[in-house]
C-alpha atoms as a PDB file:
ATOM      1  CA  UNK A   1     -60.217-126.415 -27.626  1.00  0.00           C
ATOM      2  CA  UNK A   2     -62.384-123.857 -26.835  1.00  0.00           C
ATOM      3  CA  UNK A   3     -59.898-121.582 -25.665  1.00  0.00           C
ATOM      4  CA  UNK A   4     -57.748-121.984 -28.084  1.00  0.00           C
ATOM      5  CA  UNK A   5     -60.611-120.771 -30.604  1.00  0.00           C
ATOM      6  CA  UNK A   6     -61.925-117.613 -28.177  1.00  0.00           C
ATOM      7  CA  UNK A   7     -57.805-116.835 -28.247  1.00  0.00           C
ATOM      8  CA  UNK A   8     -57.271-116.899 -31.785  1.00  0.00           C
ATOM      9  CA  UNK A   9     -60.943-115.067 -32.518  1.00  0.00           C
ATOM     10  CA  UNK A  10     -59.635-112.006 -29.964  1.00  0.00           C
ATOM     11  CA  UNK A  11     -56.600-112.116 -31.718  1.00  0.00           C
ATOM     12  CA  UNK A  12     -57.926-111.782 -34.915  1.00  0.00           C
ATOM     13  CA  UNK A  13     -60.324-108.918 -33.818  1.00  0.00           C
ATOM     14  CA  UNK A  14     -56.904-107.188 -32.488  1.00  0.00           C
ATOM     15  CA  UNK A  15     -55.051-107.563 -35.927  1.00  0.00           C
ATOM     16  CA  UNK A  16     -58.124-105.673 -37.909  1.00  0.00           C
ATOM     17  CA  UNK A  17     -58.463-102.868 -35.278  1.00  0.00           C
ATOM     18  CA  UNK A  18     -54.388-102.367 -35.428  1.00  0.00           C
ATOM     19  CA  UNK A  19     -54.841-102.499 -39.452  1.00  0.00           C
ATOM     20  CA  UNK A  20     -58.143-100.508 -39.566  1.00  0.00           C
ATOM     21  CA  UNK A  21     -56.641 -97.792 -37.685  1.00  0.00           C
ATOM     22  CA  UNK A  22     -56.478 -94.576 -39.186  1.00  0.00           C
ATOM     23  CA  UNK A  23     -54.116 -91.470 -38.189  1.00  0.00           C
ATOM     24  CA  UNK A  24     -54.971 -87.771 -38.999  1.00  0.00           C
ATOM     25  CA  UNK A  25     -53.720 -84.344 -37.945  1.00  0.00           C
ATOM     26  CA  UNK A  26     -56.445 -83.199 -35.826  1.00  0.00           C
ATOM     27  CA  UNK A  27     -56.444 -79.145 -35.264  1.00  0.00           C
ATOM     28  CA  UNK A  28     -58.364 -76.118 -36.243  1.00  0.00           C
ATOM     29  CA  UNK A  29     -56.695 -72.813 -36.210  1.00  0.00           C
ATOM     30  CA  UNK A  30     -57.274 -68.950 -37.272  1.00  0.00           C
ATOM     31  CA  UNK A  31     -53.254 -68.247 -36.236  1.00  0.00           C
ATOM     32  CA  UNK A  32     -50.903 -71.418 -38.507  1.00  0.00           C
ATOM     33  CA  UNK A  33     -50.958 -73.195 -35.547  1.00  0.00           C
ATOM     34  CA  UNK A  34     -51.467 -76.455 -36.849  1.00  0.00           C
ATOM     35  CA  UNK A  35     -47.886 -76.380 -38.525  1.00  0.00           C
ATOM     36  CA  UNK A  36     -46.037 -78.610 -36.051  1.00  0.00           C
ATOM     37  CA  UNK A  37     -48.650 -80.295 -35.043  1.00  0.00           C
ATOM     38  CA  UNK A  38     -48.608 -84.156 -35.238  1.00  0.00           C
ATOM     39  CA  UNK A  39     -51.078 -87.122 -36.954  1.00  0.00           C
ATOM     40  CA  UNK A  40     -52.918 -88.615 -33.937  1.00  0.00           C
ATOM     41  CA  UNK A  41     -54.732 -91.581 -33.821  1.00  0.00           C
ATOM     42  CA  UNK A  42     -58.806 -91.185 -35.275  1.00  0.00           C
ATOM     43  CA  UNK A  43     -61.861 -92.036 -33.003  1.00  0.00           C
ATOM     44  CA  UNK A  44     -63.564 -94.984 -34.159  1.00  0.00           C
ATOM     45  CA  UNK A  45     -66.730 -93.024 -35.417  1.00  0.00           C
ATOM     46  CA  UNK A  46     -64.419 -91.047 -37.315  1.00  0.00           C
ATOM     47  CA  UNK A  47     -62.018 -93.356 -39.206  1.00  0.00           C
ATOM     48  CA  UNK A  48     -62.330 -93.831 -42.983  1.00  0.00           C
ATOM     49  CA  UNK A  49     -60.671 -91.022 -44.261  1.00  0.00           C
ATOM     50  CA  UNK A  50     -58.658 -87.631 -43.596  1.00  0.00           C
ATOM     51  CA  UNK A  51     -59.703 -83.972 -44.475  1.00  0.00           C
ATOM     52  CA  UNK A  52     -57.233 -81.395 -44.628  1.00  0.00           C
ATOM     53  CA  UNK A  53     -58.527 -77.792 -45.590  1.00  0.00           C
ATOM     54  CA  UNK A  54     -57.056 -74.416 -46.216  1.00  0.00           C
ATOM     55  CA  UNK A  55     -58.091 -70.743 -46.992  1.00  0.00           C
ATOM     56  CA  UNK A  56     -55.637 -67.779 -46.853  1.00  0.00           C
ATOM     57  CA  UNK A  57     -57.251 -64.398 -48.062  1.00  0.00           C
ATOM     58  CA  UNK A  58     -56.045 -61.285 -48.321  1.00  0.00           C
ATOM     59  CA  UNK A  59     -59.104 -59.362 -47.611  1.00  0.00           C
ATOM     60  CA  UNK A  60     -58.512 -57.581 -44.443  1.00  0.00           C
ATOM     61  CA  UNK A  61     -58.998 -59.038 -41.046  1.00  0.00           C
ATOM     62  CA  UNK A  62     -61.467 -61.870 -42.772  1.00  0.00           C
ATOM     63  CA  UNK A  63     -59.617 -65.337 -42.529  1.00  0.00           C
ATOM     64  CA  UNK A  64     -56.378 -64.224 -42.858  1.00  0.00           C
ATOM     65  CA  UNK A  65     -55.218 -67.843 -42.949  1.00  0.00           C
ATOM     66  CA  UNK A  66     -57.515 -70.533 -41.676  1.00  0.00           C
ATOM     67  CA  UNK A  67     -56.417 -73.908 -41.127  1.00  0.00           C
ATOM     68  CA  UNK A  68     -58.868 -77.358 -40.396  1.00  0.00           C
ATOM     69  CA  UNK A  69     -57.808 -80.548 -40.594  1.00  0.00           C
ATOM     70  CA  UNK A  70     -59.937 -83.391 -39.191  1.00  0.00           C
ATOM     71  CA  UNK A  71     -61.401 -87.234 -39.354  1.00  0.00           C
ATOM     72  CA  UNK A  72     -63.970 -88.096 -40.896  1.00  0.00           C
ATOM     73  CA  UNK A  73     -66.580 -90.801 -41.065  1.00  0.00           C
ATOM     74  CA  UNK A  74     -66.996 -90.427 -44.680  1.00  0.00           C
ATOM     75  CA  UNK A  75     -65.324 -92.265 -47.524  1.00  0.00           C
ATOM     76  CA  UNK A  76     -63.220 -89.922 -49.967  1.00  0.00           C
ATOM     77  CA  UNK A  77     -64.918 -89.588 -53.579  1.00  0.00           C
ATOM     78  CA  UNK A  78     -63.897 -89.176 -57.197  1.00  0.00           C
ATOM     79  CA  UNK A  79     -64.243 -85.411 -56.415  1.00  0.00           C
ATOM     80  CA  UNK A  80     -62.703 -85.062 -52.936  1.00  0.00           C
ATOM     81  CA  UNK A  81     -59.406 -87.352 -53.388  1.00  0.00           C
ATOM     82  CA  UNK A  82     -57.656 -84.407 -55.511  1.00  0.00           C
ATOM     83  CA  UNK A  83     -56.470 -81.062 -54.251  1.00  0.00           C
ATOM     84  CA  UNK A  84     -59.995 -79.313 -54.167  1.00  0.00           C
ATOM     85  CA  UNK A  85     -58.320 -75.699 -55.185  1.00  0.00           C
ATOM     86  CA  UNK A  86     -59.851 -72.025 -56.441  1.00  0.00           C
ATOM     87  CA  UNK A  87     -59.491 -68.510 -55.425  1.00  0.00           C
ATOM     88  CA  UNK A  88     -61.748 -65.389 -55.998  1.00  0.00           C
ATOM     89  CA  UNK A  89     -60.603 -62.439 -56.739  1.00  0.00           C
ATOM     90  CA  UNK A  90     -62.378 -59.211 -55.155  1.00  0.00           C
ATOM     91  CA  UNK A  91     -59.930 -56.510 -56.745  1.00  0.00           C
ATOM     92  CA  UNK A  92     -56.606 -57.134 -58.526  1.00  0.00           C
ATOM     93  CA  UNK A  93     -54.953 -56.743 -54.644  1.00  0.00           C
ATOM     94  CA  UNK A  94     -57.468 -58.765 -52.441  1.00  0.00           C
ATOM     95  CA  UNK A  95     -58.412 -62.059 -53.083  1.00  0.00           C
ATOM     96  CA  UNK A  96     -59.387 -65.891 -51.093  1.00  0.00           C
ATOM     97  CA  UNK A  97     -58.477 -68.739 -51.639  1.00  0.00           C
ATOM     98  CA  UNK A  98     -59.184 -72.308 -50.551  1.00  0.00           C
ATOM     99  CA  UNK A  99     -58.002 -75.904 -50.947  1.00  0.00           C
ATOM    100  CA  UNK A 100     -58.617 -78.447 -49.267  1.00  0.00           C
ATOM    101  CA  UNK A 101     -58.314 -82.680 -50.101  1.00  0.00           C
ATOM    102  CA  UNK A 102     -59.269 -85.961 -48.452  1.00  0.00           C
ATOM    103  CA  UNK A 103     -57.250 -88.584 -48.136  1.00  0.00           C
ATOM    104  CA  UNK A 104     -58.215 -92.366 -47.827  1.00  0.00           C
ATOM    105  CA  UNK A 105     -54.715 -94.277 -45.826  1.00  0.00           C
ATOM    106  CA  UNK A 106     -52.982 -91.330 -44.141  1.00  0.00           C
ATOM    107  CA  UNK A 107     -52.163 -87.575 -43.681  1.00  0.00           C
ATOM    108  CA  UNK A 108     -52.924 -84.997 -46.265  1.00  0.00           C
ATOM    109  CA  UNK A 109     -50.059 -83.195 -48.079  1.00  0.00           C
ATOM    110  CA  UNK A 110     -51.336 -81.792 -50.849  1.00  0.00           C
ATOM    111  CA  UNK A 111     -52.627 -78.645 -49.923  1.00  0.00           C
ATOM    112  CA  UNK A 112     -50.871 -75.424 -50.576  1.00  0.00           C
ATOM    113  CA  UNK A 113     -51.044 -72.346 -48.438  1.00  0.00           C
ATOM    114  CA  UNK A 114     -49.880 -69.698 -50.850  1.00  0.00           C
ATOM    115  CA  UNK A 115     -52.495 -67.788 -53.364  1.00  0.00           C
ATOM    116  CA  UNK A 116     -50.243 -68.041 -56.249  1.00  0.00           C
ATOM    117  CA  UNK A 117     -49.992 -65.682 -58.754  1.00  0.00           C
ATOM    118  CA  UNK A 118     -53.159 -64.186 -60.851  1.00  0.00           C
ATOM    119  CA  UNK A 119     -53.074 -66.160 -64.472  1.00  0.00           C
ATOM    120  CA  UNK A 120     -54.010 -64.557 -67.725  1.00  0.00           C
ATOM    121  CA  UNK A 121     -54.835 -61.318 -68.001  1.00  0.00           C
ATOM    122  CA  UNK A 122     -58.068 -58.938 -67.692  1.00  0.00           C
ATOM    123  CA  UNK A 123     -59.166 -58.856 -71.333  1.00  0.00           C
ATOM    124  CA  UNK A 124     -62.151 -61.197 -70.836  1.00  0.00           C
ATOM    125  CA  UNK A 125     -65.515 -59.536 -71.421  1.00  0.00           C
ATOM    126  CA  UNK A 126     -67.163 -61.108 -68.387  1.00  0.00           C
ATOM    127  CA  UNK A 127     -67.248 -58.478 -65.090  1.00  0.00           C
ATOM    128  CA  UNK A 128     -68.802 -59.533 -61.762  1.00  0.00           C
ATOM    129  CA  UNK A 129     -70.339 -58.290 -59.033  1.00  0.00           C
ATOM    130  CA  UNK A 130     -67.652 -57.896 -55.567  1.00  0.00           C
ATOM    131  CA  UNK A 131     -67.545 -57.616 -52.473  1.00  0.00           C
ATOM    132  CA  UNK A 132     -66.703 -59.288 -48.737  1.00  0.00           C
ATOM    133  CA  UNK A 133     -67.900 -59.407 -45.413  1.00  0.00           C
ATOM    134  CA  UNK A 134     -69.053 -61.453 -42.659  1.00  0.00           C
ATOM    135  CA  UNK A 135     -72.754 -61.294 -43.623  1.00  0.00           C
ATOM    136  CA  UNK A 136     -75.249 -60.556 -46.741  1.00  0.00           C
ATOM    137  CA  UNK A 137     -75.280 -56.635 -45.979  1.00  0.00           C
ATOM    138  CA  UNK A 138     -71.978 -56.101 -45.356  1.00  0.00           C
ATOM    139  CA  UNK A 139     -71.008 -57.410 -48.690  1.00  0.00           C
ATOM    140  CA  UNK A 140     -73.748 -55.601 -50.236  1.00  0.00           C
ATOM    141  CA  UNK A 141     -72.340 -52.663 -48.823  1.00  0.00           C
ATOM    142  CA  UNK A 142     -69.142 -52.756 -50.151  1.00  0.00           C
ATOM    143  CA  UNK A 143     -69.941 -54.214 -53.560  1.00  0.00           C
ATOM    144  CA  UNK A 144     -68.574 -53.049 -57.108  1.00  0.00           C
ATOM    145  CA  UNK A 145     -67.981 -54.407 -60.297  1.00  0.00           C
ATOM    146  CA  UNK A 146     -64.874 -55.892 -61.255  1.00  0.00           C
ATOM    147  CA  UNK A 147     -63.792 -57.080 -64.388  1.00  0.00           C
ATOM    148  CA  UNK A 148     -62.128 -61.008 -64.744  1.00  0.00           C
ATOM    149  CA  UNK A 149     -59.432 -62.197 -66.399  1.00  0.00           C
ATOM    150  CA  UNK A 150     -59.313 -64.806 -69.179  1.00  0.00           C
ATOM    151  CA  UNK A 151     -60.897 -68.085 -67.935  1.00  0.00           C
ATOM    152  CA  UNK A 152     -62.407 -66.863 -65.069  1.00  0.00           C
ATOM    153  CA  UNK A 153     -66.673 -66.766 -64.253  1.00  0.00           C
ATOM    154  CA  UNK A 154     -68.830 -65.256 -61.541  1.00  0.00           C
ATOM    155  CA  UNK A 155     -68.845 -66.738 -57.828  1.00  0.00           C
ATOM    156  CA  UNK A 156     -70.981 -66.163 -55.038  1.00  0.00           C
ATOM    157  CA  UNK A 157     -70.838 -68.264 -51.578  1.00  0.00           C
ATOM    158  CA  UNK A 158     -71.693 -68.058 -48.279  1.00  0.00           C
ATOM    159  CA  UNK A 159     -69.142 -70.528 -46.037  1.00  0.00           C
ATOM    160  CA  UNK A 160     -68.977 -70.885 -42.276  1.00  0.00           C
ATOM    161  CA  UNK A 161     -65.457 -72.081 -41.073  1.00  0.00           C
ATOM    162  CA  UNK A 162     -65.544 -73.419 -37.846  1.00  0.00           C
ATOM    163  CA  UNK A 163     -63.146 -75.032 -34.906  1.00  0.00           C
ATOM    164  CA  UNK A 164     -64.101 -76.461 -31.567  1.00  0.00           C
ATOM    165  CA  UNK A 165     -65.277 -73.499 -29.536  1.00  0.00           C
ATOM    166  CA  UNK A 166     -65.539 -70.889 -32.593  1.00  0.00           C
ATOM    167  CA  UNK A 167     -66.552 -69.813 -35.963  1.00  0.00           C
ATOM    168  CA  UNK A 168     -66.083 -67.404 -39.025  1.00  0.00           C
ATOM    169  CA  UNK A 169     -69.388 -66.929 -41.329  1.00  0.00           C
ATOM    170  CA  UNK A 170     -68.319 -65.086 -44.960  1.00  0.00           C
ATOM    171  CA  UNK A 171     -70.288 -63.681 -47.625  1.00  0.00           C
ATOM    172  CA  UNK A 172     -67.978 -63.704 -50.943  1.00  0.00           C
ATOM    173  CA  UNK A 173     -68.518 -62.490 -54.725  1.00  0.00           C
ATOM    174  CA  UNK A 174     -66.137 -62.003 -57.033  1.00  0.00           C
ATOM    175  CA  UNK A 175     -63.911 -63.924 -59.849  1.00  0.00           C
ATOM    176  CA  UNK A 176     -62.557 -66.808 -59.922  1.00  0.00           C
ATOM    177  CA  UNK A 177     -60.613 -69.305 -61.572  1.00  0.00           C
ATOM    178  CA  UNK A 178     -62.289 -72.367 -60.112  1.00  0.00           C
ATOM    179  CA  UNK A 179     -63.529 -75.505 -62.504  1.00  0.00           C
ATOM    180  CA  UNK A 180     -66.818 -76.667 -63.441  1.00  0.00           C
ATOM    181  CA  UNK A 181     -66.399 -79.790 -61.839  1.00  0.00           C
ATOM    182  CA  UNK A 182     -65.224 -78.115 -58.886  1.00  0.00           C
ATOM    183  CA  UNK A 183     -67.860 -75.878 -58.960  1.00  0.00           C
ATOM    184  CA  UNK A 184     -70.592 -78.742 -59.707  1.00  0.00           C
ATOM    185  CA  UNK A 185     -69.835 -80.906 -56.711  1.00  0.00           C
ATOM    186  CA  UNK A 186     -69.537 -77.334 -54.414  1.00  0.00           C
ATOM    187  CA  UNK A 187     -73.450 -76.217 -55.911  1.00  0.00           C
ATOM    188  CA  UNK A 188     -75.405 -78.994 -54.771  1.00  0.00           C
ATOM    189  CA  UNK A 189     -78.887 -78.001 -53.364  1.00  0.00           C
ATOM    190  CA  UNK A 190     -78.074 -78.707 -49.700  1.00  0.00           C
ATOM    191  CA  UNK A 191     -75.113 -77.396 -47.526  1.00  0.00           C
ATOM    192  CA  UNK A 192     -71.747 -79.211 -48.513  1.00  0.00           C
ATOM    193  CA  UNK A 193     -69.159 -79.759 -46.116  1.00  0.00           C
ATOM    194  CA  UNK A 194     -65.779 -80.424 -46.290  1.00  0.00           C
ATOM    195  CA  UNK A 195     -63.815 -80.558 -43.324  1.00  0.00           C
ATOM    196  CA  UNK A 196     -64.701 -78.165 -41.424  1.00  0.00           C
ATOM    197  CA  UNK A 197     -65.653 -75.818 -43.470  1.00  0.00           C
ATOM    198  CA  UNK A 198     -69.540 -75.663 -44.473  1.00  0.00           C
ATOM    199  CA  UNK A 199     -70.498 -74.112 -47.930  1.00  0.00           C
ATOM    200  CA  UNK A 200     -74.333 -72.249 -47.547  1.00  0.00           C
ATOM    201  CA  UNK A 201     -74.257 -71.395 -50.472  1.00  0.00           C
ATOM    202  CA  UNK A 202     -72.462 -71.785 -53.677  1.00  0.00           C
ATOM    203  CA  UNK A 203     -72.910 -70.377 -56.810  1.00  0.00           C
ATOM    204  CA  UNK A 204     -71.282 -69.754 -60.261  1.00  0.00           C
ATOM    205  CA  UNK A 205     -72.018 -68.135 -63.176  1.00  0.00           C
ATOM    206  CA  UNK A 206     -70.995 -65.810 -66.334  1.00  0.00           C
ATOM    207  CA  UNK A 207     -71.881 -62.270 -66.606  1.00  0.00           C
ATOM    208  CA  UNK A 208     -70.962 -60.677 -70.509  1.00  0.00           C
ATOM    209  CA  UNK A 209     -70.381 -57.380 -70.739  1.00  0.00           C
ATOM    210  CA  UNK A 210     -73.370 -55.526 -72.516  1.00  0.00           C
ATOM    211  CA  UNK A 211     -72.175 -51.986 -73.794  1.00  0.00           C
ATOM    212  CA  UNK A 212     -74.226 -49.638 -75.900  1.00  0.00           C
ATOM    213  CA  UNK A 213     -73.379 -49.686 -79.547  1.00  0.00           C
ATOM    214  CA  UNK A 214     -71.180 -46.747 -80.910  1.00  0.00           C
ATOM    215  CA  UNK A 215     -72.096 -44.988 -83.740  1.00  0.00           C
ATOM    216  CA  UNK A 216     -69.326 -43.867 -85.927  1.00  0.00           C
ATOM    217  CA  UNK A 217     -69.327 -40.571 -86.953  1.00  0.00           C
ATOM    218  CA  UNK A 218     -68.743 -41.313 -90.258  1.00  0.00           C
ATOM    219  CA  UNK A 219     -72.202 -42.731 -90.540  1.00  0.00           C
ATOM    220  CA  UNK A 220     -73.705 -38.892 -89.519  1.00  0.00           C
ATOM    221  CA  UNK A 221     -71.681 -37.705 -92.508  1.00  0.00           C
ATOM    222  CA  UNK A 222     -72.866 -40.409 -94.900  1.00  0.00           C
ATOM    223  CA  UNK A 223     -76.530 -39.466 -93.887  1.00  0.00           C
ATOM    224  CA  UNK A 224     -76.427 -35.661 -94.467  1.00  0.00           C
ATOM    225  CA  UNK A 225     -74.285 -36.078 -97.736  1.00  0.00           C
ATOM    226  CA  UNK A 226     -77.178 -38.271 -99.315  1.00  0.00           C
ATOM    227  CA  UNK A 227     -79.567 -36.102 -97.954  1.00  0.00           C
ATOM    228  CA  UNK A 228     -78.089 -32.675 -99.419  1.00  0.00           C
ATOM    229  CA  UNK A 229     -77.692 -34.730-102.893  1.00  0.00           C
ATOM    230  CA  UNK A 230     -81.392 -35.891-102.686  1.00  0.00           C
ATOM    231  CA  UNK A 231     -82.245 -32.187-102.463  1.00  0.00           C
ATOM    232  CA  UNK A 232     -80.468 -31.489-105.194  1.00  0.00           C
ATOM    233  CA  UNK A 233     -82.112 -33.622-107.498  1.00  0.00           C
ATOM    234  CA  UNK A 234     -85.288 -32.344-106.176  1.00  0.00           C
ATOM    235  CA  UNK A 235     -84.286 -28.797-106.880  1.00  0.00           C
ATOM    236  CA  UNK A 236     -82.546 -29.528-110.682  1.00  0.00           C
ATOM    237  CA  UNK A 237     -86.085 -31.745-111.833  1.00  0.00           C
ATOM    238  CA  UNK A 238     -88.178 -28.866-110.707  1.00  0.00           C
ATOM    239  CA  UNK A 239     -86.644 -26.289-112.491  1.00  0.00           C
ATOM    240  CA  UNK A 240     -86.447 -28.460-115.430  1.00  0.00           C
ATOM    241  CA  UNK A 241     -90.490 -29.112-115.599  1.00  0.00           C
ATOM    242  CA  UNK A 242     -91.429 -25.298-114.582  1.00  0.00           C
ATOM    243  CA  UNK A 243     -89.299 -24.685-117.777  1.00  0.00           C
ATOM    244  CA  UNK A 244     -91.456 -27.133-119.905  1.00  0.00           C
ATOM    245  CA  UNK A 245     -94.328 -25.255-118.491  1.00  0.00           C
ATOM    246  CA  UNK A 246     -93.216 -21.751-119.750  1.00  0.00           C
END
C-alpha cells in the first residue's frame, strides 16, 4: 500500500513540474542574432515569466540594434504584460527606441523592431535639451536644444544593456513620445530592470519655451504721437495766459 502511495505522490510531483514548466528564448545580442533562435526550456530559479526586450537607434555606432530576451523569476505586472514601447528623438534624423514586454505562459511576440515613423509635427512649444553618448560627459559634450513635436515631453536616462560576457552603458536626452504611465513605472527611485536592460536613471519632464516679448512698433509710434500732442497743448495754453497777462 505503501508503494502504491510513494508511486502515485512521485507521479504527481512529475505532472506539476511537466505543467509548471516554462519555455523562453534565451539570447542576448548587439548583431540580430537572436532571430532564429529557438524557446528553450527555463531554469527552475528562473521560471514564472518571459522578458523579451528591444532597442534599435539610429545614433551612430551606439546600440545599433540590441536584442535581450531572457527568464525571469519575477511575475509579470499590470505594467509589464503590454508592449512597454517609446522612442527619443535626438534630432529629426537620429533617434532610440525601445520595447520590450513580459509574458506570463510562453514566448514574447509583441515587440517590434522598427522605429516607426515620427507622429505629429514640431509645432509644440516645449524644446529639450539633446544629446548621446556612452557616459555623462560625452553627452554633455554634444548637447543642443531641440524642439518636440506635438505630444511629446523631456527625457533623460541613463540604461546599461547587458549580455553574458558584455555590456553597453548610455547617457540619453532628448524627446519623446513615451506615456506617463510608462514613464511612472520607468522613474521609480531605485534602478528598474527589465530584462536585461537596467534603467539608472529615468527621468521626464516638460520644458516651455520662454521667449522675450516683442514690442510692436506700432506701440513706439503711439507713444511719440501722444507725446508731440501733449506738447502742443502745453505750447497753445501758454500762449493763451501770457496773452491775458499783456
Amino acid at each position: 500500500m505503501k508503494g502504491i502511495l510513494a508511486a502515485a505522490v512521485t507521479v504527481a510531483v512529475a505532472v506539476a513540474t511537466i505543467i509548471e514548466s516554462l519555455s523562453c528564448v534565451q539570447c542576448q545580442s548587439w548583431d540580430n542574432s537572436c532571430v532564429n533562435v529557438s524557446a528553450s526550456e527555463c531554469p527552475t530559479n528562473a521560471n514564472n515569466s518571459c522578458i523579451s526586450s528591444t532597442a534599435n537607434s539610429s545614433l551612430g555606432a551606439t546600440l545599433s540594434l540590441y536584442q535581450g530576451m531572457s527568464c525571469s523569476a519575477e511575475n509579470c505586472s499590470e505594467e509589464t504584460s503590454t508592449v512597454t514601447a517609446f522612442a527619443v528623438y535626438v534630432s529629426d534624423n537620429q533617434s532610440f527606441y525601445f520595447a520590450s514586454q513580459c509574458c506570463q505562459e510562453g514566448e514574447c511576440n509583441g515587440t517590434a523592431e522598427d522605429l516607426g515613423p515620427r507622429q505629429g509635427n514640431a509645432t509644440s512649444n516645449i524644446e529639450c535639451a539633446a544629446c548621446y553618448g556612452p557616459s555623462e560627459t560625452s553627452c554633455a559634450g554634444n548637447a543642443h536644444i531641440h524642439r518636440c513635436y506635438e505630444g511629446e515631453q523631456c527625457v533623460s536616462l541613463v540604461a546599461t544593456f547587458t549580455n553574458e560576457t558584455a555590456f553597453e552603458f548610455l547617457v540619453l536626452k532628448g524627446c519623446s513620445n513615451i506615456s506617463d504611465s510608462t514613464c511612472q513605472f520607468l522613474s521609480v527611485e531605485n534602478k528598474t530592470t527589465v530584462g536585461r536592460v537596467i534603467f539608472q536613471k529615468f527621468e521626464c519632464f516638460n520644458l516651455s519655451t520662454t521667449l522675450p516679448p516683442t514690442v510692436p512698433t506700432t506701440l513706439s509710434t503711439t507713444t511719440d504721437t501722444g507725446s508731440k500732442a501733449s506738447l502742443a497743448s502745453l505750447a497753445l495754453a501758454s500762449l493763451l495766459l501770457l496773452g491775458l497777462l499783456l
